[in-house]
N, C-alpha and C. Protein backbone atom coordinates (compact mmCIF):
# COMPACT_ATOMS: atom_id res chain seq x y z
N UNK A 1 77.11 91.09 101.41
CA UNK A 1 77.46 91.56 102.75
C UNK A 1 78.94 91.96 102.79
N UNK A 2 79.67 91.26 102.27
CA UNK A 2 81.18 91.52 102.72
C UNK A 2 81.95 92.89 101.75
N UNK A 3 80.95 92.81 100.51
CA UNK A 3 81.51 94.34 99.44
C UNK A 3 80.72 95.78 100.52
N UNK A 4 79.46 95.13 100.84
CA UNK A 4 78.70 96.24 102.13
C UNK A 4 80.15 96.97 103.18
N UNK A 5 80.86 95.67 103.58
CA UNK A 5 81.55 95.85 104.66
C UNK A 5 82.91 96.01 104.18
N UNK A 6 83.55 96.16 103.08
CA UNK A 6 84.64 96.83 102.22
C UNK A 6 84.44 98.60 102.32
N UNK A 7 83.40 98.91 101.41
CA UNK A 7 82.98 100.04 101.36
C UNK A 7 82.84 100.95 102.87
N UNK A 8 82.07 100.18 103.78
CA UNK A 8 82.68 100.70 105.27
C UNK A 8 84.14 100.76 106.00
N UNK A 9 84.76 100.26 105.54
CA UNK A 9 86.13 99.83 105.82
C UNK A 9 86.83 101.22 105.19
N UNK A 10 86.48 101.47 103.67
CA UNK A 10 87.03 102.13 102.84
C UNK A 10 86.69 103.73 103.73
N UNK A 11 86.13 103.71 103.68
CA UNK A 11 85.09 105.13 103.99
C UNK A 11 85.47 105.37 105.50
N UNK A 12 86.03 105.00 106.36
CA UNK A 12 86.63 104.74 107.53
C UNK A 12 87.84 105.15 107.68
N UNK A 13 88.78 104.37 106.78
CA UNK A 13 89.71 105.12 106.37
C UNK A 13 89.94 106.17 105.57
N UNK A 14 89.22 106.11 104.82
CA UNK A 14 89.35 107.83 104.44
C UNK A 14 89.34 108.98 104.98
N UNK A 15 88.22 108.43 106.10
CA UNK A 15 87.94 109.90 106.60
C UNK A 15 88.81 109.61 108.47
N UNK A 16 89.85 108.71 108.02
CA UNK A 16 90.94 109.00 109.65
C UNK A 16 92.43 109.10 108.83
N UNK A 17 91.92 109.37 107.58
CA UNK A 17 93.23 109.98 106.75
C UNK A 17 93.21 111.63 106.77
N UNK A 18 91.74 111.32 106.65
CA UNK A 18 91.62 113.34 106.22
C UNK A 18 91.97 113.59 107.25
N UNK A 19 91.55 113.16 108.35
CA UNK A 19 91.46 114.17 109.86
C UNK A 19 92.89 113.94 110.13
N UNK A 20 94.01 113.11 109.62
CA UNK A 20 95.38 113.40 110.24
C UNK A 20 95.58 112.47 111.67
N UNK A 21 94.55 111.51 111.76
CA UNK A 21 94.87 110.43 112.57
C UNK A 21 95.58 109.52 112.74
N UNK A 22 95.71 108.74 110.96
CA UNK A 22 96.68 108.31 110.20
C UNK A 22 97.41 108.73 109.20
N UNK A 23 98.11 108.23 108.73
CA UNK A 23 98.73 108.64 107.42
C UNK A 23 98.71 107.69 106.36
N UNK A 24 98.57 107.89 105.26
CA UNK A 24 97.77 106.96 104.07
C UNK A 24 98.32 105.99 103.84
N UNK A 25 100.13 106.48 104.23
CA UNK A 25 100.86 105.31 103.83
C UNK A 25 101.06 104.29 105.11
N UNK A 26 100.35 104.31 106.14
CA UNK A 26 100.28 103.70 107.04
C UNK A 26 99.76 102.10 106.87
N UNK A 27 100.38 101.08 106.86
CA UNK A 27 99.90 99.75 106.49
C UNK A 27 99.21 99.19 107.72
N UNK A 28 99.47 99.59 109.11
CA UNK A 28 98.28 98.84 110.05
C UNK A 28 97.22 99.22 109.75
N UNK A 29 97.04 100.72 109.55
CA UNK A 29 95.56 101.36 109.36
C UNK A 29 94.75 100.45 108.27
N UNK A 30 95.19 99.64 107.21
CA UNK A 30 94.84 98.68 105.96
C UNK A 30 94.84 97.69 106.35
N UNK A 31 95.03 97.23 107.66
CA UNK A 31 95.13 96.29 108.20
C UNK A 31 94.14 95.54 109.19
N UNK A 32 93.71 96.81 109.63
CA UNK A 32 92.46 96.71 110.83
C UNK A 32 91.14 95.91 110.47
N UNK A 33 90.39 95.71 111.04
CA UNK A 33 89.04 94.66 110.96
C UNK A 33 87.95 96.77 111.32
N UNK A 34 87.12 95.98 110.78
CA UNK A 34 86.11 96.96 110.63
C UNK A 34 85.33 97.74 111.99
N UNK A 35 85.37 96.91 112.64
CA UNK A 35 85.17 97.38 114.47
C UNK A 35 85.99 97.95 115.00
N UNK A 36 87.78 97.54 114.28
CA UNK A 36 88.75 98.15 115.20
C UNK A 36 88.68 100.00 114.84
N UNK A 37 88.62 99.46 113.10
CA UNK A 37 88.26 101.14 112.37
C UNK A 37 87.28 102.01 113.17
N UNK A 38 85.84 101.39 113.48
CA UNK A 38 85.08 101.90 114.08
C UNK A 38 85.31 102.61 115.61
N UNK A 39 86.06 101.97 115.93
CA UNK A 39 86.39 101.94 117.36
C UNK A 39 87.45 103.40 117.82
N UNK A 40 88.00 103.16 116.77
CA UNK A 40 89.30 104.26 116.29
C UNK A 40 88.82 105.48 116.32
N UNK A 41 87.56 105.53 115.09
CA UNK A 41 86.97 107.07 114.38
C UNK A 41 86.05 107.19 115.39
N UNK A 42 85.36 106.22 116.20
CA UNK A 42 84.58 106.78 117.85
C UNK A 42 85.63 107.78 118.93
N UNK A 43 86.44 107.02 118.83
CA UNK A 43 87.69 107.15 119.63
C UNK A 43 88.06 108.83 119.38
N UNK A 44 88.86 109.07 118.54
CA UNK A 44 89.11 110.08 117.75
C UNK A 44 87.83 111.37 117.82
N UNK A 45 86.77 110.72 116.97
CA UNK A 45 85.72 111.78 117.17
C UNK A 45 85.22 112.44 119.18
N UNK A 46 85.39 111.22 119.82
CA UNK A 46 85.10 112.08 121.26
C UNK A 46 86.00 112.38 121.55
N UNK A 47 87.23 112.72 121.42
CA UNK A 47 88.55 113.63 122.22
C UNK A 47 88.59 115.16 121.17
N UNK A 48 87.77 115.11 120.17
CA UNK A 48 87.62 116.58 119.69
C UNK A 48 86.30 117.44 120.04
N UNK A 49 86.59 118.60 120.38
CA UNK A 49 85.64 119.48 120.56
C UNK A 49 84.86 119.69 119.44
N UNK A 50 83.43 119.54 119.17
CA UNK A 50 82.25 119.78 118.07
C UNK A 50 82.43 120.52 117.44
N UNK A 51 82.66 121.76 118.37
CA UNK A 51 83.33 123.28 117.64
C UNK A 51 84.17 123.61 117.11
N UNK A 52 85.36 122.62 117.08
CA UNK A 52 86.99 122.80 116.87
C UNK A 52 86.93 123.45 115.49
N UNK A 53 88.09 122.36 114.42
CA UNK A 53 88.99 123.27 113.83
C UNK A 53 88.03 123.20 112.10
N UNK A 54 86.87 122.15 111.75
CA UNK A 54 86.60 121.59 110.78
C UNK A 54 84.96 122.13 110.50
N UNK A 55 84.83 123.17 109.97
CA UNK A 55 83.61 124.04 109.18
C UNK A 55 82.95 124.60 110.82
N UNK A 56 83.68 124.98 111.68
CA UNK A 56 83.17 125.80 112.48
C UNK A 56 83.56 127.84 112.62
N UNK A 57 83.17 128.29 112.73
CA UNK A 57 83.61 129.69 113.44
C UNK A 57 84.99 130.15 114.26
N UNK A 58 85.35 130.13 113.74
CA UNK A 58 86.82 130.60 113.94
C UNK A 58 87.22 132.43 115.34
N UNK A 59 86.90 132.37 116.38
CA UNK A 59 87.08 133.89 116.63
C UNK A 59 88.86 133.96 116.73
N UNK A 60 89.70 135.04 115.75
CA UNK A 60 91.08 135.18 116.00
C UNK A 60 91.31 136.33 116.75
């Protein structure tokens, strides 16, 4: 259970590194409990538009 819940942890942060939420070298972000992560990338994911900037259609 707890390597289960590493790997979620890991994968959490990765992907609120890519998006520019955090920054890698950020030590709270390594710091967080796994709900707070969750809570974060919920967080994060509803204040962006579906459509925005990440494999959508671009009109310039």
């Amino acid at each position: 259970m707890r390597r289960s819940d590493d790997k979620k942890r890991q994968k959490l942060i990765n992907k609120l590194i890519f998006l520019n939420v955090y920054d890698k070298d950020d030590q709270q972000l390594y710091e967080m409990s796994l709900s707070k992560l969750k809570n974060e990338y919920r967080r994060y994911r509803s204040q962006i538009h579906p459509h925005g900037e990440y494999g959508s259609i671009q009109f310039v």
